[in-house]
C-alpha atoms as a PDB file:
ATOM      1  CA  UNK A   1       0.000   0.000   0.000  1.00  0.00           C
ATOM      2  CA  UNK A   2       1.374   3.414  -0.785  1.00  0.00           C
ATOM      3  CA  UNK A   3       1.255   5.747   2.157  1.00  0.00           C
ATOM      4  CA  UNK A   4      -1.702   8.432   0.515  1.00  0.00           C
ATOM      5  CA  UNK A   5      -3.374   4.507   1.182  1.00  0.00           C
ATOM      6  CA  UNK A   6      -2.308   4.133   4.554  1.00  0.00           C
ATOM      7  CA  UNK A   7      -3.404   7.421   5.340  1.00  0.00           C
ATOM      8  CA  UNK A   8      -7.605   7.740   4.084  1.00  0.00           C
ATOM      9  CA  UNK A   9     -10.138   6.458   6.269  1.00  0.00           C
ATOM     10  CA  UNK A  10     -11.556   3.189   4.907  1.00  0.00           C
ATOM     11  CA  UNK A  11     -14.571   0.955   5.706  1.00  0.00           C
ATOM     12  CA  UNK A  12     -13.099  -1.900   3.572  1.00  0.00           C
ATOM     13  CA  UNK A  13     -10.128  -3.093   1.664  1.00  0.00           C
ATOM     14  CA  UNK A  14      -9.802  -6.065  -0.773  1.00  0.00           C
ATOM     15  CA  UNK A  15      -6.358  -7.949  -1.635  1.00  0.00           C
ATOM     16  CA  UNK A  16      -5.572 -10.870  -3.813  1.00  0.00           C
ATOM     17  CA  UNK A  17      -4.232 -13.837  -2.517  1.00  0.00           C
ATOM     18  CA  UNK A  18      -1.045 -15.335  -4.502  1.00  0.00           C
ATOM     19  CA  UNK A  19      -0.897 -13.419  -7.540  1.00  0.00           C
ATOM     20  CA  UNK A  20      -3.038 -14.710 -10.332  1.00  0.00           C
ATOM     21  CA  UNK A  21      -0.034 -14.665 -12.683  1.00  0.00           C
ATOM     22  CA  UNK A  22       3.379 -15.473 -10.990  1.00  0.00           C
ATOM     23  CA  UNK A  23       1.729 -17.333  -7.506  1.00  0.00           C
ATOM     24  CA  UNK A  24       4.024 -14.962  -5.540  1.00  0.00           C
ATOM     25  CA  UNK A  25       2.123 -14.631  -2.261  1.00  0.00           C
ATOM     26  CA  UNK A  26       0.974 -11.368  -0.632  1.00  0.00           C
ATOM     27  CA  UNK A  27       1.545 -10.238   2.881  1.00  0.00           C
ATOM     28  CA  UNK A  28      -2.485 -10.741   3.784  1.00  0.00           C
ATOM     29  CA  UNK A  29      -1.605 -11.380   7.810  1.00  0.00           C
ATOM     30  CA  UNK A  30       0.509  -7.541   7.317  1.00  0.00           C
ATOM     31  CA  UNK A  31      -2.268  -6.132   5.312  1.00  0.00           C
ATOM     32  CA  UNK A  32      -5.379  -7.133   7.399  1.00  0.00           C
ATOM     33  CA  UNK A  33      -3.162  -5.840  10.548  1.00  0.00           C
ATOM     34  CA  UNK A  34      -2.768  -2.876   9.202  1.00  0.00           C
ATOM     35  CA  UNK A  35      -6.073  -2.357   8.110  1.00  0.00           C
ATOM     36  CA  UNK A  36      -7.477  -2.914  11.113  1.00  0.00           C
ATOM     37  CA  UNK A  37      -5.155  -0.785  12.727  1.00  0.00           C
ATOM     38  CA  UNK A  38      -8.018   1.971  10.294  1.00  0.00           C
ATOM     39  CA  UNK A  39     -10.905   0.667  11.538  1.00  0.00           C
ATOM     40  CA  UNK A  40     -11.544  -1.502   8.483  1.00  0.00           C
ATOM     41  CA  UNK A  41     -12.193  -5.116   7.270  1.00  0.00           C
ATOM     42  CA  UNK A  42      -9.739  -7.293   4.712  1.00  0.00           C
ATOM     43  CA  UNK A  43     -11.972  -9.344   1.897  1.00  0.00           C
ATOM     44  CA  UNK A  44      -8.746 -11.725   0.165  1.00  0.00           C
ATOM     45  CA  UNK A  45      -9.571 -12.858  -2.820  1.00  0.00           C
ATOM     46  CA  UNK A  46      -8.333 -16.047  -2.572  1.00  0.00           C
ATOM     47  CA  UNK A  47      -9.998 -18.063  -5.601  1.00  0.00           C
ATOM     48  CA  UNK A  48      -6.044 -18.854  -6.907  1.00  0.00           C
ATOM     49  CA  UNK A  49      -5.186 -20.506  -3.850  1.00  0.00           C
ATOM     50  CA  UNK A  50      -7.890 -22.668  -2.207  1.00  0.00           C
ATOM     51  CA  UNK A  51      -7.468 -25.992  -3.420  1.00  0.00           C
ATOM     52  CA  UNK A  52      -3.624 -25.476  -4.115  1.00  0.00           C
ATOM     53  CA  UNK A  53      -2.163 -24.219  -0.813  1.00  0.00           C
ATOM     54  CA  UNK A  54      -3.799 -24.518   2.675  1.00  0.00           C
ATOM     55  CA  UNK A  55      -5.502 -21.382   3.382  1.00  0.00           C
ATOM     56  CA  UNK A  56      -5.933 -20.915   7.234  1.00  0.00           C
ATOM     57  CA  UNK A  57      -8.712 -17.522   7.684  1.00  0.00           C
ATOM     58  CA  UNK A  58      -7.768 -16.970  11.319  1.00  0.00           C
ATOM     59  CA  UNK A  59      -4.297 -17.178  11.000  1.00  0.00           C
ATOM     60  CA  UNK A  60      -4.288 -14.808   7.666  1.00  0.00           C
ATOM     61  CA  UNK A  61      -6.268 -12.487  10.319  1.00  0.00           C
ATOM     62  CA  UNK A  62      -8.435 -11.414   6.814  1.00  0.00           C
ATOM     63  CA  UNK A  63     -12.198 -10.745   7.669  1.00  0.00           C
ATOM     64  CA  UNK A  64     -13.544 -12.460   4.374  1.00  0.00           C
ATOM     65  CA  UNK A  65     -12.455 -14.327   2.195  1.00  0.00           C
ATOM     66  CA  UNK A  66     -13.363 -15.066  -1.410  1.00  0.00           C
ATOM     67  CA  UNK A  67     -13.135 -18.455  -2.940  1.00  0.00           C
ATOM     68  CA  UNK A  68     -14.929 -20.474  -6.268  1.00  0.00           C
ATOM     69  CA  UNK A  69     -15.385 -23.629  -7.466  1.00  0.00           C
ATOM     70  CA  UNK A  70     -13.790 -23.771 -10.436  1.00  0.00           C
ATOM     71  CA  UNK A  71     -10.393 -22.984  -9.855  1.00  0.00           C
ATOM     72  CA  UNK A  72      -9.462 -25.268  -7.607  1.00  0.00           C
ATOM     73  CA  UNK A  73      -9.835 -28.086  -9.943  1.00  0.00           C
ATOM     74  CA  UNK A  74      -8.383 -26.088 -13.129  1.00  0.00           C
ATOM     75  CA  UNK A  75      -4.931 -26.558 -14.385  1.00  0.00           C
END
């Protein structure tokens, strides 16, 4: 997040999980931490990774999280 980002007051953020293109995951535990620390809530998008890595909601700290069913089973 750039700090003009870190600054605004937000009711809600959304993140990707591992990017869609290169799987290089994203610092979601960091991000839903710091959004917090603003008063909002973390929706990860995290349709690229259920089904291919475990994905643990209370330890990512994220508020919602985003999954479908085809992806999983997609190659």
């Amino acid at each position: 997040m750039d700090e003009s980002t870190r600054s605004r007051s937000a009711e809600g953020r959304a993140q990707a999980g591992p990017d869609n293109e290169t799987g290089a995951p994203q610092p979601l535990s960091d991000l839903a931490a710091l959004a917090h620390e603003h008063g909002a809530l973390l929706r990860c998008d995290a349709v690229q990774a259920v089904g291919k890595i475990t994905v643990d909601v209370e330890a990512l700290g994220v508020d919602l999280l985003t999954a479908a069913c085809g992806m999983p089973t997609s190659r």
